[in-house]
Each structure stands twice: as C-alpha cells, then as structure tokens.
Protein backbone atom coordinates (compact mmCIF):
# COMPACT_ATOMS: atom_id res chain seq x y z
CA UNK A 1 0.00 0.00 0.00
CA UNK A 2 2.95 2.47 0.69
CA UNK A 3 3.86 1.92 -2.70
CA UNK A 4 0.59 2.48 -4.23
CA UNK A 5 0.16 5.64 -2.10
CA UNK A 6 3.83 6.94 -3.36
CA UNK A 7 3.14 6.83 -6.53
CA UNK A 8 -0.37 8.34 -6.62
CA UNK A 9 1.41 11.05 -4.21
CA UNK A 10 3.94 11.15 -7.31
CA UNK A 11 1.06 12.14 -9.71
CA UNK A 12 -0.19 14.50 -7.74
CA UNK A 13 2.78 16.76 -7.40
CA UNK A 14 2.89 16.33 -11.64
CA UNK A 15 -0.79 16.86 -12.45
CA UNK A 16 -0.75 21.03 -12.33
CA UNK A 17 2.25 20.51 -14.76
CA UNK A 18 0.48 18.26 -16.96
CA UNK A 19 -2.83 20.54 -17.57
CA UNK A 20 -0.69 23.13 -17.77
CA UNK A 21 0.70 21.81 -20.62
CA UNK A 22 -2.48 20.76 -22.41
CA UNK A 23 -4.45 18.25 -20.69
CA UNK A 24 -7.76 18.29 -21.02
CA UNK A 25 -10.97 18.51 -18.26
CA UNK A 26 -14.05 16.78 -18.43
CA UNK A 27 -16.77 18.13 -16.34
CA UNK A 28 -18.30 14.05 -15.91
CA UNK A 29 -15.28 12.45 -15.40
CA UNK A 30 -15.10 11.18 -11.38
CA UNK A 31 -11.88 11.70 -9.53
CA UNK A 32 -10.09 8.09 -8.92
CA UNK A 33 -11.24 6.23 -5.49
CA UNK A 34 -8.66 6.90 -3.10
CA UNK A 35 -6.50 4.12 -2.75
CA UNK A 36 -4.63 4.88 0.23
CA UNK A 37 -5.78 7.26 3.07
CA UNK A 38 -2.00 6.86 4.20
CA UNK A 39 -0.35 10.45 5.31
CA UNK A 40 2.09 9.96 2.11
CA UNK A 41 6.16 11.30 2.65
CA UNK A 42 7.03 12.20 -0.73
CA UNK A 43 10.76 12.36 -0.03
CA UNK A 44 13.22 10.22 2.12
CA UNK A 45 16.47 11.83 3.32
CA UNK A 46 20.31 10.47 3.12
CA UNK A 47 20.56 11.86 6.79
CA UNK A 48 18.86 9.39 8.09
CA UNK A 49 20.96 6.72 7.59
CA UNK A 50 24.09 5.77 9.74
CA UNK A 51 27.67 7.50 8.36
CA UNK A 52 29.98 4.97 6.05
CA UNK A 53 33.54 5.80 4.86
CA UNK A 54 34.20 3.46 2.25
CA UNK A 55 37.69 4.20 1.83
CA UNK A 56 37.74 5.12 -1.70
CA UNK A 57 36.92 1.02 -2.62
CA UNK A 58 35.10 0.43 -5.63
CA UNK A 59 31.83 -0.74 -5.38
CA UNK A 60 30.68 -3.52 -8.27
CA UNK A 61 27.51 -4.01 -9.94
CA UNK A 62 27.95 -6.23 -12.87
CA UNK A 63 24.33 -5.41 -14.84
CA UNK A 64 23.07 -7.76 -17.75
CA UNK A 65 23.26 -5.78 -21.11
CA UNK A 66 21.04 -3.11 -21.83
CA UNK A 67 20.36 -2.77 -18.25
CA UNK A 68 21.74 0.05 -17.39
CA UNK A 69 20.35 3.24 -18.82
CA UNK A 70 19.96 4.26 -15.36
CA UNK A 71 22.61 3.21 -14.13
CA UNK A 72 25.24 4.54 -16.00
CA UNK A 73 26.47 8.05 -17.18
CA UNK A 74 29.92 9.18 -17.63
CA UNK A 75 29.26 13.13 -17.67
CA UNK A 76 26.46 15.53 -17.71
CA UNK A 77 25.38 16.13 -21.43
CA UNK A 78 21.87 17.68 -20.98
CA UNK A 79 19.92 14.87 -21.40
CA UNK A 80 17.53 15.02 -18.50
CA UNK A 81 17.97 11.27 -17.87
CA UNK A 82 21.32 10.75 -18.24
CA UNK A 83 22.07 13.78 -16.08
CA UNK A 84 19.61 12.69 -13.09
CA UNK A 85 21.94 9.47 -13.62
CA UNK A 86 25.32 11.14 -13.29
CA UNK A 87 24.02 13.54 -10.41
CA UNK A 88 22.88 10.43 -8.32
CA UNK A 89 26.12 8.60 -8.97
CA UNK A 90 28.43 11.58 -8.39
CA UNK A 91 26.40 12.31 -4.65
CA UNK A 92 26.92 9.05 -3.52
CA UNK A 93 30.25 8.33 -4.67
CA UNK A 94 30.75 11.71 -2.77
CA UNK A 95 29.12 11.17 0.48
CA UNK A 96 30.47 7.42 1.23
CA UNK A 97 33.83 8.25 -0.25
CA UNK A 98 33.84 5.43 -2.70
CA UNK A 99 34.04 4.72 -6.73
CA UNK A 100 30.83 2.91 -8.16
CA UNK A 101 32.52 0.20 -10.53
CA UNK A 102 29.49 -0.55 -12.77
CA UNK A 103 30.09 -2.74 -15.56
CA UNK A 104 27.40 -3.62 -18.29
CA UNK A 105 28.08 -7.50 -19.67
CA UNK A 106 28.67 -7.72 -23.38
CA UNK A 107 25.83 -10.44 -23.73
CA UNK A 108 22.02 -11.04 -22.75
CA UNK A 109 21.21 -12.99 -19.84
CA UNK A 110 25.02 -13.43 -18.32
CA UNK A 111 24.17 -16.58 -16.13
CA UNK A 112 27.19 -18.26 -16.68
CA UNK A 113 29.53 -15.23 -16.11
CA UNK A 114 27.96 -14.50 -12.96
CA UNK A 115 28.37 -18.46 -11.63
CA UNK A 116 32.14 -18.27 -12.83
CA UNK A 117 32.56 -15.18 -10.65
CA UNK A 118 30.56 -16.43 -7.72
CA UNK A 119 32.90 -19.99 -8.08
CA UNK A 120 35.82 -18.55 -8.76
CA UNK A 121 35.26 -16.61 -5.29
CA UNK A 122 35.93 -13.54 -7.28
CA UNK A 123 34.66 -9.89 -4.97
CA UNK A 124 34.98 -7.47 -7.59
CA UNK A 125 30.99 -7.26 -7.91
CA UNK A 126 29.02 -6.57 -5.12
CA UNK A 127 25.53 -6.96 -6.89
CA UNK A 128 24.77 -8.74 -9.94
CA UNK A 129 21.90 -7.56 -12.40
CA UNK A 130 20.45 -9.71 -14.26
CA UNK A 131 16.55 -10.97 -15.74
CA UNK A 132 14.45 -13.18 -13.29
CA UNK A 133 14.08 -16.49 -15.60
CA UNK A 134 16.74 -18.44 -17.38
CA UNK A 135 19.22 -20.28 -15.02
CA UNK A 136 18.98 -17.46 -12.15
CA UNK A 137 16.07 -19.23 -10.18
CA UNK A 138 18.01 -22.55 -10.09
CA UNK A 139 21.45 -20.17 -9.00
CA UNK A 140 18.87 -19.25 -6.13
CA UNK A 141 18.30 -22.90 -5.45
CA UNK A 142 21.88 -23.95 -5.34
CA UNK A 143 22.96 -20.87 -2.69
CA UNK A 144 24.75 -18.52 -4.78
CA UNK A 145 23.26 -15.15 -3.24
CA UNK A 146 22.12 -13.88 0.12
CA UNK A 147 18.67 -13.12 1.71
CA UNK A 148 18.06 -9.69 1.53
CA UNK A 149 17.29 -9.50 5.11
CA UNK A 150 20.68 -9.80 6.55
CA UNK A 151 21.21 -6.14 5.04
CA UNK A 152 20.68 -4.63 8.22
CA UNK A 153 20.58 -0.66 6.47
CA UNK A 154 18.41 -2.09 3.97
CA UNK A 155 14.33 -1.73 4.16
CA UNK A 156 13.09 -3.43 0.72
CA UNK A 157 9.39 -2.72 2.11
CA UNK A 158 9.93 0.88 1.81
CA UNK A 159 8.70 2.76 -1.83
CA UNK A 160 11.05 3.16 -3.36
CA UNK A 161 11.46 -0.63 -3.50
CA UNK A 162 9.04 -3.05 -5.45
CA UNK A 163 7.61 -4.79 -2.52
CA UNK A 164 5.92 -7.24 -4.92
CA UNK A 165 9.05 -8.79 -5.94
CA UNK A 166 9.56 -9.92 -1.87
CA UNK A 167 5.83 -11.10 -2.02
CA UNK A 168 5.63 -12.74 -5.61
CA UNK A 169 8.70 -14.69 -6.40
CA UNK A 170 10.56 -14.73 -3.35
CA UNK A 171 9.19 -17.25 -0.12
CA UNK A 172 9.20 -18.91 3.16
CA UNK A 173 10.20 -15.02 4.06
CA UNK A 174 13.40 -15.04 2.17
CA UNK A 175 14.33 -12.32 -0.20
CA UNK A 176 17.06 -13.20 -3.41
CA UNK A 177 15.89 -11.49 -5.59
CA UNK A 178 14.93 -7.57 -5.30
CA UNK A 179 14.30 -4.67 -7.77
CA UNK A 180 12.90 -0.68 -7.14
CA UNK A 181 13.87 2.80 -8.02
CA UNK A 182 17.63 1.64 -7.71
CA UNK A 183 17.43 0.65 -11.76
CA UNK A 184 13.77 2.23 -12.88
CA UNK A 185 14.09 -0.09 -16.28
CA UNK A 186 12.70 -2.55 -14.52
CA UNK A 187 9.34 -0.48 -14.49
CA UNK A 188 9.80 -0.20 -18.24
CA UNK A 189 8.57 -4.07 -18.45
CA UNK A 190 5.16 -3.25 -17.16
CA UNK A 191 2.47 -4.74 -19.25
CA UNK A 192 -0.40 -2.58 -20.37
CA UNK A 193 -3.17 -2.38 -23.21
CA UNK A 194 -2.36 0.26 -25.60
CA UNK A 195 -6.06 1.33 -27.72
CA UNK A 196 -6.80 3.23 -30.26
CA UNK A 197 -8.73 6.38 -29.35
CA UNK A 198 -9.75 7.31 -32.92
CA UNK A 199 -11.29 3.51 -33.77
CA UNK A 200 -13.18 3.67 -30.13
CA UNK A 201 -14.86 7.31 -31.39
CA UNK A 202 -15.82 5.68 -34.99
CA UNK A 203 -17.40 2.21 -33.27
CA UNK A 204 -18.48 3.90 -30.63
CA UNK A 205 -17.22 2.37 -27.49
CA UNK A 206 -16.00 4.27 -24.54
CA UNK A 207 -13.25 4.53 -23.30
CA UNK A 208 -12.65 1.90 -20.57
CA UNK A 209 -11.51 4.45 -18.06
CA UNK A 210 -14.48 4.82 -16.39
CA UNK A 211 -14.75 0.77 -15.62
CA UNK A 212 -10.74 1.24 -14.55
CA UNK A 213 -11.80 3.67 -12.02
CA UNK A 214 -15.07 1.53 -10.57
CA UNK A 215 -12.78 -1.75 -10.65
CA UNK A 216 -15.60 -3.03 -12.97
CA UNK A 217 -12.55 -3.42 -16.01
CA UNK A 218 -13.45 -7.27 -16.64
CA UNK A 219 -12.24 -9.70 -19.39
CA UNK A 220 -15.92 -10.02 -20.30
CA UNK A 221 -15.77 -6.33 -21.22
CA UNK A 222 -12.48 -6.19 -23.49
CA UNK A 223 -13.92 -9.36 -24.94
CA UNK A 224 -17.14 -7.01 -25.71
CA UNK A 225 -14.59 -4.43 -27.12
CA UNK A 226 -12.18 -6.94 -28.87
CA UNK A 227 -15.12 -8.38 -31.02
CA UNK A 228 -16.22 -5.69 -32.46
CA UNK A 229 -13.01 -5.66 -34.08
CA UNK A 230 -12.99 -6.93 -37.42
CA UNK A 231 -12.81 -5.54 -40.32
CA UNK A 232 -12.31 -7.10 -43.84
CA UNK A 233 -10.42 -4.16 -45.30
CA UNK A 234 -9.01 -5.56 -48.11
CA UNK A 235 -12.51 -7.09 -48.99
CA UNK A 236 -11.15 -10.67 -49.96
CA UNK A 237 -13.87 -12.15 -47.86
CA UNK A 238 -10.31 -14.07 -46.30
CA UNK A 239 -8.55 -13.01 -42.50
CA UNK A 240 -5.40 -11.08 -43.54
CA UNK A 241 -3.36 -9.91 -40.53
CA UNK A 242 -1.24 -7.74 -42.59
CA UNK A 243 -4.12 -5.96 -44.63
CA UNK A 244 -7.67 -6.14 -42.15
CA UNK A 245 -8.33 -4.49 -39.12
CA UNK A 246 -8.52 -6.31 -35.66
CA UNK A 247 -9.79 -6.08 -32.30
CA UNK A 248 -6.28 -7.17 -29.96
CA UNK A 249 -3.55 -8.89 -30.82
CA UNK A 250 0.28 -8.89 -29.42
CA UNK A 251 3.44 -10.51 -28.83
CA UNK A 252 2.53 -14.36 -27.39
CA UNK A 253 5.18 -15.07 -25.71
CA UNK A 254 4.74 -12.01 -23.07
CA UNK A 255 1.07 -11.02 -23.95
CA UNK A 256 -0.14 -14.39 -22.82
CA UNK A 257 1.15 -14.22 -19.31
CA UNK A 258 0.18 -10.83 -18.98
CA UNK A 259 -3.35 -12.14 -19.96
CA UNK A 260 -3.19 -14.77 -16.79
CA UNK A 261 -1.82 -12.49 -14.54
CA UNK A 262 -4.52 -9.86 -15.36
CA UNK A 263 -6.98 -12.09 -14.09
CA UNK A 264 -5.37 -13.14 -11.10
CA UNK A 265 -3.61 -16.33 -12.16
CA UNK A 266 -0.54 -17.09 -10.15
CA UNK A 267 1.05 -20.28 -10.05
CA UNK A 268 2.74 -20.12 -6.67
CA UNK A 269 1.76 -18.93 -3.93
CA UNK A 270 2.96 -18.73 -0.17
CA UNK A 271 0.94 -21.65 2.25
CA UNK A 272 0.11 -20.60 5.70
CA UNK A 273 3.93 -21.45 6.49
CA UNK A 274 5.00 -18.89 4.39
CA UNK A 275 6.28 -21.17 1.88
CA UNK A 276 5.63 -22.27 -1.26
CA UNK A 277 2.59 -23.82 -2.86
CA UNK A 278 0.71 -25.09 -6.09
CA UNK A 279 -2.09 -22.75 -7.47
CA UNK A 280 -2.45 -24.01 -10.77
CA UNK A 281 -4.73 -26.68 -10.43
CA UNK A 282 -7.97 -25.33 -9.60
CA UNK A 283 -11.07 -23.46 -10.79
CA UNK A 284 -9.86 -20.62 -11.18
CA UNK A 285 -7.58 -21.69 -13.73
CA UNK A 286 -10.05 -23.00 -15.83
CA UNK A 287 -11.74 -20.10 -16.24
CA UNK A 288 -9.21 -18.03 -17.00
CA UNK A 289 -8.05 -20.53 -20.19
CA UNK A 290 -11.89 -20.52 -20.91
CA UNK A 291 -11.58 -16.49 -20.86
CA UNK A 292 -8.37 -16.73 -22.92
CA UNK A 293 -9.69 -19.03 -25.71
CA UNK A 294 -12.87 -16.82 -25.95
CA UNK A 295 -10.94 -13.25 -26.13
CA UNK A 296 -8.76 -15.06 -28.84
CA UNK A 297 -10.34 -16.57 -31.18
CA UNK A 298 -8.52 -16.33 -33.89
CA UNK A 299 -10.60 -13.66 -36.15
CA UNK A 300 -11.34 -10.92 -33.80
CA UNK A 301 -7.80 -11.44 -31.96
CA UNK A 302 -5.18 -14.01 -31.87
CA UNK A 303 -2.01 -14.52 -29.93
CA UNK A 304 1.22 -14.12 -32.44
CA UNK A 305 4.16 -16.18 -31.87
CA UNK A 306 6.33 -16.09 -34.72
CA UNK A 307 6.37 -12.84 -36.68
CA UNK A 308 7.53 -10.54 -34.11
CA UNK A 309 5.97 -6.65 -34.61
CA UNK A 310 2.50 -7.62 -36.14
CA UNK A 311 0.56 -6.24 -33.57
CA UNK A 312 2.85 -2.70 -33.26
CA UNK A 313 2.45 -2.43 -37.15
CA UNK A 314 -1.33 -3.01 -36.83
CA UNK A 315 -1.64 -0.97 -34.30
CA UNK A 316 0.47 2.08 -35.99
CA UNK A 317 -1.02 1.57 -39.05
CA UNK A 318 -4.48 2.54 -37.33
CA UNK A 319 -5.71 -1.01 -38.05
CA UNK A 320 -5.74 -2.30 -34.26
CA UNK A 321 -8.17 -1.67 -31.27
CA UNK A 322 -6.07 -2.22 -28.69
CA UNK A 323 -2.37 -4.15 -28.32
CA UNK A 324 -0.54 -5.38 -26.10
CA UNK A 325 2.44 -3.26 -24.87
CA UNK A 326 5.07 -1.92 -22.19
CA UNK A 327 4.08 1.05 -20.47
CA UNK A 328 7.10 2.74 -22.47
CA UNK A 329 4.82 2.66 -25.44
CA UNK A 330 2.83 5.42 -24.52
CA UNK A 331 6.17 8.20 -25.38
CA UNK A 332 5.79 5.83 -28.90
CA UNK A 333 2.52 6.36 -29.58
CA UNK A 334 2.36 9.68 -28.33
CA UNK A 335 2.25 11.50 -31.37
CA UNK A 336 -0.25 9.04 -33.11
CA UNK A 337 -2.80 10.56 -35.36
CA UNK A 338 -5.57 8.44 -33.70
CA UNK A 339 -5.03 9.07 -29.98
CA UNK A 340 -3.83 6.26 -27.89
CA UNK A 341 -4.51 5.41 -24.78
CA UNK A 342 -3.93 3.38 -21.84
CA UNK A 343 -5.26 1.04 -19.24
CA UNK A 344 -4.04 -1.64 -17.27
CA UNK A 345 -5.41 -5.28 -18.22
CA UNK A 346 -8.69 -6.58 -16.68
CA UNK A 347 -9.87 -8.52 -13.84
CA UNK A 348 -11.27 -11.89 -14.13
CA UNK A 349 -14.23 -10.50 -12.65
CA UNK A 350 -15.66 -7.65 -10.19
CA UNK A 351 -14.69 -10.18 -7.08
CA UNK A 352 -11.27 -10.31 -8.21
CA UNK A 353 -11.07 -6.84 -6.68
CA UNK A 354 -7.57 -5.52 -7.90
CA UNK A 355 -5.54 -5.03 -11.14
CA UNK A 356 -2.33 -7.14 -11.39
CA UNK A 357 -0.19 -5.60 -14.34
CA UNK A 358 2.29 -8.52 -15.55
CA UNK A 359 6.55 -7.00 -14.57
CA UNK A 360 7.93 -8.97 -17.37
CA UNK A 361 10.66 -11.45 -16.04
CA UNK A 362 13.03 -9.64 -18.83
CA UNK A 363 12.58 -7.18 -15.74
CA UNK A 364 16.56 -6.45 -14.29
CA UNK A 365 16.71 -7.10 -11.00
CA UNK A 366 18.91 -7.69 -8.07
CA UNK A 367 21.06 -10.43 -6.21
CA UNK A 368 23.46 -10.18 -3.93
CA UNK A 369 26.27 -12.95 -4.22
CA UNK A 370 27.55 -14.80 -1.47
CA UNK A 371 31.17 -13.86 -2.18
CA UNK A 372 30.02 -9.96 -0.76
CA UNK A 373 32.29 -10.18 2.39
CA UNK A 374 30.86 -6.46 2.95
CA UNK A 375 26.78 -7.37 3.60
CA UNK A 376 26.09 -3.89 6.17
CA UNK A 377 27.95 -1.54 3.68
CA UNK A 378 26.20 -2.70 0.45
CA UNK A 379 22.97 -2.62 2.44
CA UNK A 380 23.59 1.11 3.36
CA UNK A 381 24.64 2.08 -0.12
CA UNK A 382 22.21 0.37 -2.33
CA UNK A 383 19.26 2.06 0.37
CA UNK A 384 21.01 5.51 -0.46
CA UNK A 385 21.23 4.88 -4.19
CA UNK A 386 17.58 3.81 -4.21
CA UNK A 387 16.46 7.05 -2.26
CA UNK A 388 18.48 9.32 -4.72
CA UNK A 389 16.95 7.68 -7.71
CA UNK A 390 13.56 8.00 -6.08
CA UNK A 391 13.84 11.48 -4.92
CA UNK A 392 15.67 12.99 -8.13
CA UNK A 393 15.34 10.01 -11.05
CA UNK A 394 12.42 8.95 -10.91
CA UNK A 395 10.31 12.24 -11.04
CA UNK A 396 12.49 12.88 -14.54
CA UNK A 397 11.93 9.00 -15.78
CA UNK A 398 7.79 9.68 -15.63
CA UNK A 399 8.42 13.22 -17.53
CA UNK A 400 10.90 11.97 -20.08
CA UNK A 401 10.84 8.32 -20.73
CA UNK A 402 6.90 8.10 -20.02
CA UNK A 403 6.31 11.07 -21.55
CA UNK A 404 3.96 12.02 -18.69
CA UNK A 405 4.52 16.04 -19.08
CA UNK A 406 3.35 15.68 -22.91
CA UNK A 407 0.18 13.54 -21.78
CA UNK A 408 -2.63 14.08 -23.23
CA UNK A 409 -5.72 14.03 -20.33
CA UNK A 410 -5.61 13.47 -16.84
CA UNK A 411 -6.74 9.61 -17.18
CA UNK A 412 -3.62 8.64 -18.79
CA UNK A 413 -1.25 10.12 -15.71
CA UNK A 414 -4.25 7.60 -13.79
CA UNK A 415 -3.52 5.03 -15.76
CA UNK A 416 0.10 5.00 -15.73
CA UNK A 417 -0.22 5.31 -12.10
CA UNK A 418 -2.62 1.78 -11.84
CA UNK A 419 -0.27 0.10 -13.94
CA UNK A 420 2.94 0.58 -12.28
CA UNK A 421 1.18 0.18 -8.47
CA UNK A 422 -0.29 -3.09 -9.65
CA UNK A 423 2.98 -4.07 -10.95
CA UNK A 424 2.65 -8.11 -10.57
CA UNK A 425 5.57 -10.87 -11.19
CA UNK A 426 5.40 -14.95 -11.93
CA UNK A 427 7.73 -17.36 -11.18
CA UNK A 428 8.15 -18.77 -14.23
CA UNK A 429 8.84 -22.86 -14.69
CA UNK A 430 5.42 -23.94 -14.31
CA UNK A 431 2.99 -22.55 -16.79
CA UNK A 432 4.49 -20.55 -19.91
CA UNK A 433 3.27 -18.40 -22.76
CA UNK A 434 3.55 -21.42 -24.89
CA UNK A 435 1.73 -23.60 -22.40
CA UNK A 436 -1.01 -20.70 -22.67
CA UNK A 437 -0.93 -20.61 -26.35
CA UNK A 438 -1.76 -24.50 -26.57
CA UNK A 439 -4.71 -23.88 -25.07
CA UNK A 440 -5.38 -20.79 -27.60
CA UNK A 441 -4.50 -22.28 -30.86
CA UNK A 442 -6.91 -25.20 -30.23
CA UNK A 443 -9.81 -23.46 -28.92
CA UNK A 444 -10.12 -25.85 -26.50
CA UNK A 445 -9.24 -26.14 -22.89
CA UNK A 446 -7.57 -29.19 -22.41
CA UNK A 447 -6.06 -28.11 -19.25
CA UNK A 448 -6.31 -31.02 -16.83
CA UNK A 449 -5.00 -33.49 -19.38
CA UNK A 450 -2.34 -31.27 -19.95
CA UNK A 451 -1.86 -30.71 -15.68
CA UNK A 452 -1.58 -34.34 -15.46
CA UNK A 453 1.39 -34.67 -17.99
CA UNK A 454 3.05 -32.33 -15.90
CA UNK A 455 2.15 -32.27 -12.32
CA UNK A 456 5.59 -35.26 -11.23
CA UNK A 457 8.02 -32.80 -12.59
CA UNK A 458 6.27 -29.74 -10.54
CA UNK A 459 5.88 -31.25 -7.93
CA UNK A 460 8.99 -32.66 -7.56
CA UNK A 461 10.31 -28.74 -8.18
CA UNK A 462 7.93 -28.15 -5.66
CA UNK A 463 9.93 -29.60 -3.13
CA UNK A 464 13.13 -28.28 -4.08
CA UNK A 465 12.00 -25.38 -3.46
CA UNK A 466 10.51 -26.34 -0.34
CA UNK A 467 13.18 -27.86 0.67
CA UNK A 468 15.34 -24.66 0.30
CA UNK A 469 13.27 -21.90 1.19
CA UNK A 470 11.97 -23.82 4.57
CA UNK A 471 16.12 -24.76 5.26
C-alpha cells in the first residue's frame, strides 16, 4: 500500500504541470477512489541513515546488457535522464567516499559469467543484475546469493522498493531477488493495453476508463470491445493480418502471461507457512483458459508467436483496437494521429477486486552474491542509491521516458499510475506463454490433461523449493 500511495502522491505533485501543458478537463469524469488514506512522505532523506567511509573502494555491480540506462552516465550532457543518472552517482560516490565500478556485460542474460565469478570466489561485484528467468532461479536454489534480510541498512518494504518482488517470487520469508527505483528499467517491463482512441470514437465504445476507475474493467468487457473488431479491409472475404483491421492482438510469448496475470492467475503462492505452494490446479484456472480461448479466437484477436511486430504495425497503421504493450509505449505512440490510450489489463471479474499488471521477467533485478564479504555496507549504499533515484530520477523517468509532461488528459497520468502500483511478477517454470498458447490455438481447454502430464516434474520442483526456502 505504501507503494501504491507513493506513486499516486507522485502524480499529484505532476498533475498542475500536466494541464498546464495541455491536458484536457471533463466536467463528468469522477476523480479516482482513493487508494490509500495513508499520510504519504514524498521524499526520504540520506541523513537518516548511519555515516559509512568506504575508503575510496570500488563498489561492483555487474548489470546484464542493456540494463543500465539508469545506471550509467559518464558526464552531464543535458539529457535530462542521463544527467539525473550522473548527479545520483556523483552524490553518492561523494558522500560514502567510494568509486561505483558498474560494468554492463557484453551479452544477454550473463548466467554463466555471474556463476564463474561467484565460483571462482571472485569480490569485484558486489551486486549482480540480471533478468528473473533463465538459469537465475536454479542459481537461487543452489545458494549462490544472500537473503536480503541480513542487510541490516536495507528496508526493501519501503517505496522506493518493489515490494511485490519480496511477495511474488521470493518465499518462506526469504528475499534473493529484489528490484525498485535503484534501476527504474525494470518499471519499463510493465504490461499494459495500448487502444486506439480514434477507432473507439468511430465504433463507438467508450473509453474503458471509467470501468478502470469503478474496478468493474473485466475480461468479459475487453472481450465485448475486442469483437467488435474486425474488419475485412481488403474485402477478400479471407482473415489477412497484414491488410484487415482487428480487435487485440500482441506478442505471445509475453502477452499471454500478462493475460493470466490480469486475471489473477498465479502459479505459486505462499501456504500458511510462508512457503511455497501449487495454485495451478484449480477453478480458477479454468476459467481463465476458458476467458483466454474466448478473447482469442482467432478472427477478432489471436495470440502471435512467430512474426515478431505484427501487432505494433497493426496498431500504428491505425488497423488495431487495442495491443498489447510496455508502459514505455505510450512516449511511442504519443504522437499518433488516432489518440492512444492506456489502461491496465482486466480482472477476471468484479470479485477479483484488484488489477495485477504482468513485470515482465526480462525485468533487471537484483542479487546479492555470497562472495560480498561487505553485507552492512552494500545494504547502506544500495538504500542511499535507491532514495536518490527516487527522490531525483524517478520524477524525470515519468516526464521523459513516459512522456507524462506531454500527456494528453488526466486519465492517462491515472492510468500510468494503476499500472505501475499493480505491478505483478510470476515465477516462471510452471505454466508458460507457450503452455497458454496451446490452449489458444486449439480453442479448446484441455487443461487437466495437460496438468496431469506435468504435475511429477512440478511437484517434484515443488519440493526443491521447499526444501530450500523452509532450510
């Protein structure tokens, strides 16, 4: 909830900017309900966190390429971002007396480099970056970082933290994995549904902000919207992705996760021990594949999983309802001829009771190796770097990189807002986009047949992780 409340305390403070600068009033449109009625502290202070002299040491963080546009920046060049960037780095090298050592690997997903280091009992890095699937949940497994919670100067439950990460793929009340204002990019990986403003107007459907506000935003309503669709445009009487007009479509291989997560499907869960459990095979489940192989059924919508950039061609070329997309789209399509907007994706139904907005697992995020012989510093330093960035970086990262200051109406700064507060992660291993897209491409849901053929090798997983978080 802290979280939640910072950031609509965040929108606040940018809203007089925002209509200032063009946005638009409408004299029927309801404030949002108040989320929080928390007494909201919109800035956290250096001062009040013990003294460290450093020494002049470097301190490592070894980041997974491409993850570190806010990390790194040599010199102050007038870009807004890269400036905030520099100015962050420069205060905290200067007030702990130390050199920040941050090296960007020259590859993707740099599991094995990180191992050799950890192996080779090398203590140059002092963090490691890197994305949440691939081989870094089984590096969890086999003991290669530390719990979060013996950083003494470190409070990941605070804002400018992602809380969710602790909660959603971290257990038994163990924390290896961490992400928050300390590297904003991982916000970039939000999932959202992008729509076409212009189409809505022509069909006539309204705009689903309303329903966002009321948490009445339901699958059953996009599949309403997402039907009325189609268009044969090219008047061959034949589906053409490239040529007709559509209702939804996106890339499969994120948009079908962000799909099950939208409607609350999670496939583990912490037990009453606080570790972890099963929560695939049950009802709700099968109704979510039931919702999924409605919404996509092929004509109206379809899940694409081969011909990456179909859906953000469709969707450019004017030809596209809504997509699927990462909240960065919205500086994309900001100068669109239709109008887009933006709203997170919907509930499985009105009991559901909250948004969850898929955090991609290409999200960066953080581990601490077990070769850190230096736990209470790097605690204290990574808290201070994540209260700079949230103080002075991130107010620049929703002006510049979302574009917020150049938004259009006040519903999109609410959007944006829902989105990144319902930020929700899956620990992947279990149930997949492919899995998903099974179900999809047949149009049927064959779901406990296909829970059967897999339920030995989760379970046995199952207690692994049992086994390691319960230790």
């Amino acid at each position: 909830m802290k979280k939640i409340a910072l950031l609509l305390a965040l929108v606040l403070m940018l809203t007089p900017v925002l209509v200032a600068c063009g946005g638009s009033e409408d004299d029927t449109k309801k404030e949002a309900p108040s989320i929080s009625e928390e007494v909201v502290d919109t800035g956290y202070s250096l001062d009040n966190l013990r003294e460290l002299d450093f020494g002049k040491q470097s301190f490592g963080i070894f980041a997974d390429k491409g993850a570190v546009t806010y990390l790194i920046s040599e010199e102050e060049t007038g870009d807004l971002v890269g400036d905030a960037v520099f100015q962050r780095n420069l205060a905290i090298e200067e007030r702990y007396n130390l050199e920040l050592n941050i090296v960007e690997a020259e590859v993707n997903q740099p599991c094995a480099e990180i191992r050799n280091f950890i192996m080779a009992d090398d203590k140059t890095y002092h963090m490691f970056i890197n994305v949440q699937h691939n081989a870094m949940p089984s590096m969890i497994l086999e003991g290669y970082f530390v719990d979060w919670n013996e950083l003494e100067d470190l409070d990941y439950t605070q804002p400018y933290w992602n809380s969710k990460v602790a909660t959603d793929i971290n257990f038994g009340g163990k924390v290896y994995t961490m992400g928050g204002d300390l590297n904003l990019i991982t916000y970039n990986w939000t999932n959202c549904l992008m729509f076409n403003k212009a189409l809505f107007d022509d069909l006539g459907i309204d705009y689903p902000y309303r329903d966002v506000y009321d948490y009445t935003w339901t699958i059953d309503k996009m599949i309403e919207i997402v039907k009325q669709g189609y268009s044969d445009l090219d008047g061959n009487t034949e589906v053409n992705y490239d040529t007709d007009r559509f209702g939804f479509n996106g890339w499969g291989w994120e948009m079908n996760q962000a799909v099950y997560i939208g409607m609350g499907g999670k496939p583990v869960i912490n037990d009453e021990n606080n570790l972890p459990i099963l929560n695939l095979n049950n009802e709700r489940t099968i109704k979510i594949i039931d919702k999924m192989i409605e919404l996509f059924d092929g004509k109206n919508a379809w899940s694409e999983m081969t011909k990456y950039g179909t859906h953000t061609a469709a969707f450019s070329a004017g030809r596209m309802l809504m997509q699927d997309a990462f909240i960065t789209a919205l500086s994309l399509n900001r100068d669109s001829e239709f109008g887009a907007g933006l709203v997170p994706y919907p509930m499985l139904d009105t009991e559901q009771g909250e948004y969850h907005s898929r955090a991609a697992n290409i999200a960066h995020l953080c581990y601490i190796p077990t070769t850190n012989t230096v736990l209470q510093d790097t605690g204290l330093i990574l808290e201070a770097m994540s209260i700079e960035s949230h103080n002075n970086l991130r107010p620049v990262y929703y002006d510049v990189t979302l574009s917020l200051k150049e938004a259009p109406d006040e519903e999109t700064i609410d959007m944006v807002d829902m989105v990144l507060a319902s930020s929700s992660y899956i620990y992947e291993g279990f149930i997949g986009a492919g899995d998903l897209n099974s179900f999809i491409k047949n149009q049927f849901n064959s779901f406990p047949s296909w829970y059967a053929g897999n339920e030995g090798a989760y379970k046995k997983k199952m207690k692994e992780m049992v086994e390691f978080y319960g230790a």
